[in-house]
Protein backbone atom coordinates (compact mmCIF):
# COMPACT_ATOMS: atom_id res chain seq x y z
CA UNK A 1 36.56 -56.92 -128.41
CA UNK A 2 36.83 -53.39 -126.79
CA UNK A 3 35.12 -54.77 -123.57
CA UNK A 4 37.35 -57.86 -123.63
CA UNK A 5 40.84 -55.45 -123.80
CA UNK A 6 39.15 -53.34 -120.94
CA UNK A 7 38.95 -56.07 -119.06
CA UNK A 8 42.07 -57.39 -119.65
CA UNK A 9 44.43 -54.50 -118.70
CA UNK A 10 42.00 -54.06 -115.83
CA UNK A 11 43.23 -57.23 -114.94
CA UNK A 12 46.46 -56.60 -115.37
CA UNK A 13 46.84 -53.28 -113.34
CA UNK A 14 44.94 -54.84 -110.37
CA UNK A 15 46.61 -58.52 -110.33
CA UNK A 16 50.16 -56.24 -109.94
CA UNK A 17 52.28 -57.31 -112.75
CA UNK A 18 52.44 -53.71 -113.52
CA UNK A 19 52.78 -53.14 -109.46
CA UNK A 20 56.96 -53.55 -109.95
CA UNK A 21 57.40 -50.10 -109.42
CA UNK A 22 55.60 -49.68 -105.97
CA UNK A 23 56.38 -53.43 -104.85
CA UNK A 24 60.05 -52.43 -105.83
CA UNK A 25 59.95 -48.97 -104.36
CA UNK A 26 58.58 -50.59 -100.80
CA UNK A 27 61.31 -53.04 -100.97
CA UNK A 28 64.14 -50.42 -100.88
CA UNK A 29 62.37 -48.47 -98.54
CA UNK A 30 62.35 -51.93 -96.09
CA UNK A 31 66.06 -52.25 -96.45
CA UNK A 32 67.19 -48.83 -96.45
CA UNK A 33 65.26 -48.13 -93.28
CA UNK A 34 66.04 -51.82 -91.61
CA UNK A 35 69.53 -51.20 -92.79
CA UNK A 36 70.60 -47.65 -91.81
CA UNK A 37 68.90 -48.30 -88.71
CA UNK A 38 70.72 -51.69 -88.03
CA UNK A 39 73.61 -49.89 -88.72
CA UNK A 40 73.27 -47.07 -86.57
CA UNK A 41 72.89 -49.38 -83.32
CA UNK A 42 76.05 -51.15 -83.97
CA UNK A 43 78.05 -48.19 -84.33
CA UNK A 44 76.42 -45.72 -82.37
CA UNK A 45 73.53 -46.83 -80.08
CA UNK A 46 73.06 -44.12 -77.95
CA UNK A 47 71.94 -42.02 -81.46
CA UNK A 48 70.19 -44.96 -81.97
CA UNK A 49 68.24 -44.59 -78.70
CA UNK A 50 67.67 -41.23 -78.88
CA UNK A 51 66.43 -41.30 -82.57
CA UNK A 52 63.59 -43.53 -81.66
CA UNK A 53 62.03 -41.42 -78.95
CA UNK A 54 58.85 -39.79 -79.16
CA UNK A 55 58.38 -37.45 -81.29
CA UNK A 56 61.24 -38.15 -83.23
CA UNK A 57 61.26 -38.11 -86.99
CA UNK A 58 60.91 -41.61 -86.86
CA UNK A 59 57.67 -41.72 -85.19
CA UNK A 60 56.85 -38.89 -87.37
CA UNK A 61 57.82 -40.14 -90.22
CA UNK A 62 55.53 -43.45 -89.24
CA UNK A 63 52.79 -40.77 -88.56
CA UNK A 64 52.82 -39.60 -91.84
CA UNK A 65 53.21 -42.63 -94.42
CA UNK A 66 50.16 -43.95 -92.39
CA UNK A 67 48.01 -40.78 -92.81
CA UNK A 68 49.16 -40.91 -96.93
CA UNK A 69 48.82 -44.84 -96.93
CA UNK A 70 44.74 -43.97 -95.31
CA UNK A 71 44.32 -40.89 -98.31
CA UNK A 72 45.75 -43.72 -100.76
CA UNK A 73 43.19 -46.64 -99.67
CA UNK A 74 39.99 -44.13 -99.69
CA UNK A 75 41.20 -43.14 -103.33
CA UNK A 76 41.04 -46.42 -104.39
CA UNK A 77 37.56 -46.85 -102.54
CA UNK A 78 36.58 -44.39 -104.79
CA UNK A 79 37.35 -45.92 -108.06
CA UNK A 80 36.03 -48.80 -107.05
CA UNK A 81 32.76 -47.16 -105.99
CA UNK A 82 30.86 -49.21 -109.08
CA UNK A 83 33.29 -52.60 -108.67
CA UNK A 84 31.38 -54.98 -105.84
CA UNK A 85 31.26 -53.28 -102.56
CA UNK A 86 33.18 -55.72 -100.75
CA UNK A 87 36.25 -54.23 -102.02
CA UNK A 88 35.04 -50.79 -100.94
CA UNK A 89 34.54 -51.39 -97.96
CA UNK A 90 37.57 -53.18 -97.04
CA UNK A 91 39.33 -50.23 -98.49
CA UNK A 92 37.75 -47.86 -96.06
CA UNK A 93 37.94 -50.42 -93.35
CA UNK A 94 41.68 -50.37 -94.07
CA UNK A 95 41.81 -46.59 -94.36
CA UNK A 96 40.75 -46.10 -90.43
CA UNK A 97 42.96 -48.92 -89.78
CA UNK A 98 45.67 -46.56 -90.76
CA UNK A 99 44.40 -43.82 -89.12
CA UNK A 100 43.89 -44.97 -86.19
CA UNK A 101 47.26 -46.48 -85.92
CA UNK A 102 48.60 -43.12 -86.86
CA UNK A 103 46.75 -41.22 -83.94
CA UNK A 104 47.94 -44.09 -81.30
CA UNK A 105 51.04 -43.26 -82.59
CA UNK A 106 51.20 -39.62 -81.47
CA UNK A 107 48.98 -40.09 -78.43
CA UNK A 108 45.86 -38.80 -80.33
CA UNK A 109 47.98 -35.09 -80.11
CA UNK A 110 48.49 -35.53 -76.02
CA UNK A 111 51.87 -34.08 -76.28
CA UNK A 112 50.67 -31.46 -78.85
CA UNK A 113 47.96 -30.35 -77.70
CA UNK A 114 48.79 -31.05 -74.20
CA UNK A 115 45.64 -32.03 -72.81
CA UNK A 116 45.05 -34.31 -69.17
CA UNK A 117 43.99 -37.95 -70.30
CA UNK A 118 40.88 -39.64 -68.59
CA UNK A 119 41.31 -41.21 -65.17
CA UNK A 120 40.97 -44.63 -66.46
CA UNK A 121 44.03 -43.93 -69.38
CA UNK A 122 46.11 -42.72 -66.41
CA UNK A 123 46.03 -45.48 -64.14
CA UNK A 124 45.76 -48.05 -66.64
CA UNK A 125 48.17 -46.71 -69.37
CA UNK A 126 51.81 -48.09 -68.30
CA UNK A 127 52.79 -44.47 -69.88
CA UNK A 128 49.58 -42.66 -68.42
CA UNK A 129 48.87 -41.52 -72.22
CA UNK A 130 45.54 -41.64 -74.24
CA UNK A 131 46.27 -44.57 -76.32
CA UNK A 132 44.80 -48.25 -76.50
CA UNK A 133 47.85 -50.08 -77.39
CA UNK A 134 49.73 -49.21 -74.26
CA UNK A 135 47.09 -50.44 -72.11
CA UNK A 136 47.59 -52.98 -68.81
CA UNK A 137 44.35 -54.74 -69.06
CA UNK A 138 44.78 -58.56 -69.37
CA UNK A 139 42.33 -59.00 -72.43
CA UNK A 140 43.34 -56.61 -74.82
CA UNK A 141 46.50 -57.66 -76.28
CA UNK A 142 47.49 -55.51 -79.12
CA UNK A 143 50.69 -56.95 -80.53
CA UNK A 144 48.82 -60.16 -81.37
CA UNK A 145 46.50 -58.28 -82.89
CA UNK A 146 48.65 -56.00 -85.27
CA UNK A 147 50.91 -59.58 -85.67
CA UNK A 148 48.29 -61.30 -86.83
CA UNK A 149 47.30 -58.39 -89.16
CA UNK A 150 50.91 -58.19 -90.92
CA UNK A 151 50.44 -61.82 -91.28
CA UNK A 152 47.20 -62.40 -92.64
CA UNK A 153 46.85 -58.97 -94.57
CA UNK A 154 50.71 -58.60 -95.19
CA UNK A 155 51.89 -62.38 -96.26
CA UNK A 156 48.84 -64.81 -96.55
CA UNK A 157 46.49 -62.30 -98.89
CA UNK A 158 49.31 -61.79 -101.59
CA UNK A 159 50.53 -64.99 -101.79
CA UNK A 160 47.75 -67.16 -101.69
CA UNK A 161 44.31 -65.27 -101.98
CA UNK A 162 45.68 -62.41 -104.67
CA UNK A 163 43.29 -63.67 -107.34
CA UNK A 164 40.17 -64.08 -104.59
CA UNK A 165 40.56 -60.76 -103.30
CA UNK A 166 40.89 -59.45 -106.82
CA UNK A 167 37.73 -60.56 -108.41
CA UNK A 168 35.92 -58.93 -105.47
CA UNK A 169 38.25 -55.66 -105.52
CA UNK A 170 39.92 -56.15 -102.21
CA UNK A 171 43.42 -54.15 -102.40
CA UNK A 172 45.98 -56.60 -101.84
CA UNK A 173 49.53 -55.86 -101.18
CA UNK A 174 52.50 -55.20 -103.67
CA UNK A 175 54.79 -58.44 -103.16
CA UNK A 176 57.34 -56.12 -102.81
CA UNK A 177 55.37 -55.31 -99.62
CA UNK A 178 56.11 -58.50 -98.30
CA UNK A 179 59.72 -58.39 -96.88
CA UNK A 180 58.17 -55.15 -95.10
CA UNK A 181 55.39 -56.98 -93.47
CA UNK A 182 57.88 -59.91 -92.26
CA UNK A 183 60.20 -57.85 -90.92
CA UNK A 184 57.80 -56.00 -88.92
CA UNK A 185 56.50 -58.65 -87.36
CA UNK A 186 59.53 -60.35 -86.83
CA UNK A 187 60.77 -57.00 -85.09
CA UNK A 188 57.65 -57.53 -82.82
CA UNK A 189 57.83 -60.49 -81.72
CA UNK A 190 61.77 -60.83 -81.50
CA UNK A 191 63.11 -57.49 -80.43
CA UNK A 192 66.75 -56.99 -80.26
CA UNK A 193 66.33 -54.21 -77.54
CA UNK A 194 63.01 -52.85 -76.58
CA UNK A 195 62.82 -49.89 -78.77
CA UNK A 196 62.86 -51.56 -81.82
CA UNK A 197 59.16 -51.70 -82.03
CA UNK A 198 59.39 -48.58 -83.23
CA UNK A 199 61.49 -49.57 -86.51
CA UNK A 200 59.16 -52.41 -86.64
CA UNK A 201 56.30 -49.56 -86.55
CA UNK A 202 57.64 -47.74 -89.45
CA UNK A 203 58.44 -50.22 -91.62
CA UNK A 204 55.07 -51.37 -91.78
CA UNK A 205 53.94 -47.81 -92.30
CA UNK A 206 55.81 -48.10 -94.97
CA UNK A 207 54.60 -51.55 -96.12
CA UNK A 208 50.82 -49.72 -95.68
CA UNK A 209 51.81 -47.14 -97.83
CA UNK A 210 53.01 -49.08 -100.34
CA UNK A 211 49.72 -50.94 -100.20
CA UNK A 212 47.22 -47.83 -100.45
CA UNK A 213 49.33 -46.30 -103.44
CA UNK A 214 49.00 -50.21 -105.01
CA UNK A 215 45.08 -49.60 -104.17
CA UNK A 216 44.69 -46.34 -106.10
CA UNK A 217 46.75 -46.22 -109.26
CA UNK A 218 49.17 -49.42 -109.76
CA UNK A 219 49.97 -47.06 -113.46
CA UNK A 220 51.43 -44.46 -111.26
CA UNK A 221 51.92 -45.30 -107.83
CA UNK A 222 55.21 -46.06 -108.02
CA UNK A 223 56.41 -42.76 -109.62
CA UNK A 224 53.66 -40.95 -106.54
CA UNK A 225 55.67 -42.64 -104.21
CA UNK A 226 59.28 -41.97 -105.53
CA UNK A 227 58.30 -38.34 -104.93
CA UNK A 228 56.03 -38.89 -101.71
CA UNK A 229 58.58 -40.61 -99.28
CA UNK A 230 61.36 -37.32 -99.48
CA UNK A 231 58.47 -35.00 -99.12
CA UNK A 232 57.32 -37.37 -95.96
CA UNK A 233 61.39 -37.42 -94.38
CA UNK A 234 61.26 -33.46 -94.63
CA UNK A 235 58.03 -32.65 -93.14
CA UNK A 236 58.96 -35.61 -90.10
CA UNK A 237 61.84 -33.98 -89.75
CA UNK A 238 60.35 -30.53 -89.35
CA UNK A 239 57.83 -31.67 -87.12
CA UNK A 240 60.26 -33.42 -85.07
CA UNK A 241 62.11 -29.76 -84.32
CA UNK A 242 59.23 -28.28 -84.03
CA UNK A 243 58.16 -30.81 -80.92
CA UNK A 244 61.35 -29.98 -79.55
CA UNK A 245 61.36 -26.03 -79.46
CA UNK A 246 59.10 -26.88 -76.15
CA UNK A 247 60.40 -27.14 -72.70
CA UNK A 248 58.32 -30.14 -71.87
CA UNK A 249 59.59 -32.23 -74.61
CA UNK A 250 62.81 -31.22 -73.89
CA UNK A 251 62.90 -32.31 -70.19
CA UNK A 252 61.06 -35.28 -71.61
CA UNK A 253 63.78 -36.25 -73.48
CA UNK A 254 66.25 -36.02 -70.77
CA UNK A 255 64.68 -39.31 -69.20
CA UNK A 256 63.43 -40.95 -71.99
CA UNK A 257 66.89 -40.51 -74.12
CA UNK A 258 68.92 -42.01 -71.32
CA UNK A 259 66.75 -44.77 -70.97
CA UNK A 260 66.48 -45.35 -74.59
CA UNK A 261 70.22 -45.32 -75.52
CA UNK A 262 70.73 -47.64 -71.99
CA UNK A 263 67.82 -50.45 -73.66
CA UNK A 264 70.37 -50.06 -77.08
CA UNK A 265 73.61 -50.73 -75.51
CA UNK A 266 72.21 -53.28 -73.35
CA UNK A 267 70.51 -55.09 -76.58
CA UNK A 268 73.87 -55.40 -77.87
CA UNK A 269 75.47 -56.56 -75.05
CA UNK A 270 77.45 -53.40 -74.22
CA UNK A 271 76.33 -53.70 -70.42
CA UNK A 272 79.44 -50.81 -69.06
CA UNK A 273 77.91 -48.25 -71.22
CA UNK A 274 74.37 -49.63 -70.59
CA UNK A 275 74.75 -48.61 -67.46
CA UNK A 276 75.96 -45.39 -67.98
CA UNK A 277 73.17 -44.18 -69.42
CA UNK A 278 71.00 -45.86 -67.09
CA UNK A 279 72.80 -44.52 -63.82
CA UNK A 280 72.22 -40.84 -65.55
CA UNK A 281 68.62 -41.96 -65.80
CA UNK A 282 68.74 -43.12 -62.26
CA UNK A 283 70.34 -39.70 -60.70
CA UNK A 284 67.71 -37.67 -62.25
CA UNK A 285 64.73 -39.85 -61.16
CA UNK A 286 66.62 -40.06 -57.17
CA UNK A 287 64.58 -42.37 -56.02
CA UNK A 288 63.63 -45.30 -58.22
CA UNK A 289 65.59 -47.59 -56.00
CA UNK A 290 64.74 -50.80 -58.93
CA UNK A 291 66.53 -48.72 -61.37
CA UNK A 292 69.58 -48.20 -59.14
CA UNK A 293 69.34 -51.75 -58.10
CA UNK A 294 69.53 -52.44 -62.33
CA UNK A 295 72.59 -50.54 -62.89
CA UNK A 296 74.52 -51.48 -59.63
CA UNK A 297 74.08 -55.41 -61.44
CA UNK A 298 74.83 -53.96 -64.80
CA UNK A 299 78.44 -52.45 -63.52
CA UNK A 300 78.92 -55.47 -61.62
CA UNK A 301 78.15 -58.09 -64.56
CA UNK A 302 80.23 -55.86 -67.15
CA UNK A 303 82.98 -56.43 -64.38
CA UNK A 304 83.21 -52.86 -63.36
CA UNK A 305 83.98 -54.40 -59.70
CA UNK A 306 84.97 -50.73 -57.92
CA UNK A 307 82.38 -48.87 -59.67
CA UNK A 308 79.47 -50.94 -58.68
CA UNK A 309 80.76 -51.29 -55.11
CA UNK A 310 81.19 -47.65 -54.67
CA UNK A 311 78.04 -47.26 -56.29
CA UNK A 312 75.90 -49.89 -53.80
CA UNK A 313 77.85 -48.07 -50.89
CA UNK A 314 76.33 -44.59 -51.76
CA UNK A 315 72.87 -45.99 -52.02
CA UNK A 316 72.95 -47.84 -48.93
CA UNK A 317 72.54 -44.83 -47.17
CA UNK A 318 69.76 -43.93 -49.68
CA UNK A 319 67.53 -46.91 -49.65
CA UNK A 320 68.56 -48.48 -46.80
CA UNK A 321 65.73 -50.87 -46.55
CA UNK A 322 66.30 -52.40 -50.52
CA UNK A 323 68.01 -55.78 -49.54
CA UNK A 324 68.83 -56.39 -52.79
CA UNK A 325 71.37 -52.97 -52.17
CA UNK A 326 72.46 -54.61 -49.84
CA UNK A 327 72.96 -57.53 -51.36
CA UNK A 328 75.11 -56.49 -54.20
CA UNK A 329 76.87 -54.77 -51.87
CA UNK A 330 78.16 -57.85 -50.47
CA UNK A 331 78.88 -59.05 -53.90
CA UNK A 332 80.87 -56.45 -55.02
CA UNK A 333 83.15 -56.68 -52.08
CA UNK A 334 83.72 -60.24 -52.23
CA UNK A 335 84.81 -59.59 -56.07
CA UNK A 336 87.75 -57.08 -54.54
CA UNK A 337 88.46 -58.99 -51.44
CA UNK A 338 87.05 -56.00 -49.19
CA UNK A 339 84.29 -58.01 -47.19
CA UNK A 340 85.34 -56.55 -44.19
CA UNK A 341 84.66 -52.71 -45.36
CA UNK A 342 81.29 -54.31 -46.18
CA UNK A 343 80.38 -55.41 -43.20
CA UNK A 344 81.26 -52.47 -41.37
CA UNK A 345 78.86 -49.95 -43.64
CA UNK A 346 76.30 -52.43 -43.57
CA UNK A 347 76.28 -52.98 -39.58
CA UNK A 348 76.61 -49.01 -39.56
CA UNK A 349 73.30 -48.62 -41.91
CA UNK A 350 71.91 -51.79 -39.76
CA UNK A 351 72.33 -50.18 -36.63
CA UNK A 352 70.62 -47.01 -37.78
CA UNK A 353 68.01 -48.96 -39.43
CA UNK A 354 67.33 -50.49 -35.84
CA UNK A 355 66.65 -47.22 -33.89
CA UNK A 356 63.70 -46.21 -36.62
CA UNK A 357 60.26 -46.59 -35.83
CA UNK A 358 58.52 -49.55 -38.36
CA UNK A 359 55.27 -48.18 -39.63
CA UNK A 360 54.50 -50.72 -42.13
CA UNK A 361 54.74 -54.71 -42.69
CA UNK A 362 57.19 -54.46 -45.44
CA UNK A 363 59.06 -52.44 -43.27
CA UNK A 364 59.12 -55.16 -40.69
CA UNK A 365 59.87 -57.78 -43.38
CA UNK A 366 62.70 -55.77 -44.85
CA UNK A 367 63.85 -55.65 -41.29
CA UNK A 368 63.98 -59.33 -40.67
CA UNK A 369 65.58 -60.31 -43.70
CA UNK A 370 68.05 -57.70 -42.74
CA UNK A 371 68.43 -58.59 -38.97
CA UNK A 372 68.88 -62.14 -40.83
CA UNK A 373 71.98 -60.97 -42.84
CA UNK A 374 74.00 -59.16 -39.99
CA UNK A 375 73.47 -62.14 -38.42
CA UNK A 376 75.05 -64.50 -41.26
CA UNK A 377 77.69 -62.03 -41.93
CA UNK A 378 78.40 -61.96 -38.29
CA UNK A 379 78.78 -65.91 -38.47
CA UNK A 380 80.67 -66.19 -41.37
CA UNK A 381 83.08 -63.27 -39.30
CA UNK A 382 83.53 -65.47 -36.42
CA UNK A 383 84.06 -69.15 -38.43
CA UNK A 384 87.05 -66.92 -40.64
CA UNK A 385 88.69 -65.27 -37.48
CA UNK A 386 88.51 -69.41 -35.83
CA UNK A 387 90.31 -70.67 -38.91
């Protein structure tokens, strides 16, 4: 009879009906983060932008519940160490899951430590850092991966395998992880501007964490992580101010902030202020003539006519071989009825164009679709002054 209770609150700790407290505790966690940070990019999405950078206490804060959620699962590896070893080694398997998730997500200490990357991370990283999820080679394709993780691990395991896994001591997932694992992937795959895989990020961290706590002690897991998550915020947000006392992270942020609150406003639809922050992101960098290109059509679609005219004016005598500057240029004076200004800067940056040497065959091809368009505007001159 002893053996037979044993077994049945075993049962019952592991199966989660007693898991309420950390299922319920993940929950809030979900919709406090999902909605504060919802919240934040309708009413202020430049903070919005800027809270999601790197090294932010976001990230941090996803840094952290992962490296607690890894601690949690090799806990519960341990008491399982005499249950079968299936379940122990899925828990360490999902231990360096979280851990390496948790280094990708700092860079493996690149900005820390400030270390060069390899050759190969540098010219195939799209942000030249030491991480594998950032890579631009065709057959590694991460978000599937980590979608199809949330799914399986996240939704399928607890709803249909609970009782499988169980018997063989795999840690499965409070329900109240669920919503957490949904959203996340939903985030992923259906981004309402492209930073928000970084809410997506943390609130599977938090999912995760929720999990490994579930893993080691459903009794008092819940209570561990009532007290765990403000001790987590604080330290994120230390570390976060402590990233910033540097110079480089500073200057880093006066790019990546920019660009972060333009993605925000633009998610929303707020295309003036959109580009805004992308034109400061644009005068800083000088010469990225695609971003100038980007905020010349945001001012013009958000109906600032005179700004984006004045704007494609200036930057004709930047990047005078971008047709697509010149382009909008034509646009925009259309829109105020001031081809003729127009014409005259772009037969003026023509001309000049004309008397330099051409080095290269883009050059030459930028030419001819250039000779091409003095020669339509000079058309459609002649058929207005006939009528």
């Amino acid at each position: 009879m002893a053996s037979l209770r044993t077994a049945n609150r075993l049962s019952f700790t592991e199966d989660g009906d007693s898991s309420m407290g950390i299922g319920g505790l993940t929950a809030v966690a979900t919709v406090v983060i999902v909605g504060s940070l919802g919240a934040l990019l309708w009413i202020a999405p430049a903070a919005y932008g800027y809270l999601l950078m790197e090294d932010s206490p976001v990230e941090w804060l996803d840094f952290y519940c992962l490296v607690a959620a890894a601690a949690a699962f090799i806990a519960g590896a341990r008491r399982r160490w005499r249950r079968p070893r299936v379940g122990v080694a899925v828990g360490v398997g999902l231990a360096l899951f979280c851990l390496f998730v948790a280094g990708e997500e700092i860079s493996w200490g690149q900005r820390i430590f400030r270390f060069r990357p390899l050759d190969f991370f540098q010219y195939r990283n799209i942000q030249g850092e030491v991480t594998v999820h950032n890579l631009d080679v065709g057959w590694i394709q991460p978000r599937m991966v980590a979608i199809a993780f949330m799914i399986g691990y996240g939704v399928l395991l607890p709803l249909a395998g609970r009782r499988t896994a169980g018997r063989v001591g795999i840690p499965v997932p409070p329900i109240g992880a669920l919503p957490a694992f949904c959203i996340a992937a939903w985030l992923f795959t259906n981004p309402i501007t492209q930073t928000d895989d970084e809410v997506g990020e943390l609130v599977f961290a938090a999912a995760m964490l929720g999990s490994g706590l579930q893993a080691w002690n459903t009794r008092a897991g819940g209570r561990v992580m009532a007290q765990l998550l403000p001790m987590l915020l604080l330290l994120a947000v230390l570390t976060s101010w402590a990233s910033y006392q540097s110079f480089e992270e500073r200057d880093h942020a006066r790019f990546v902030g920019p660009m972060q609150a333009g993605q925000a406003y633009e998610g929303i639809g707020k295309l003036r202020q959109a580009a805004v922050e992308y034109e400061k992101l644009a005068r800083y960098w000088g010469s990225d003539w695609e971003l100038w290109v980007k905020v010349v059509t945001l001012y013009r679609d958000a109906r600032c006519h005179q700004k984006a005219y004045d704007l494609a004016a200036e930057l004709i005598l930047i990047h005078r071989r971008e047709p697509r500057i010149w382009a909008a240029l034509i646009d925009m004076a259309d829109s105020l009825g001031i081809r003729d200004d127009a014409m005259a800067r772009i037969r003026e940056q023509y001309e000049a164009l004309m008397r330099e040497e051409t080095r290269t065959h883009h050059d030459e091809k930028d030419r001819a679709f250039l000779e091409r368009l003095v020669g339509d505007l000079g058309r459609s001159r002649d058929g207005e002054d006939r009528h």
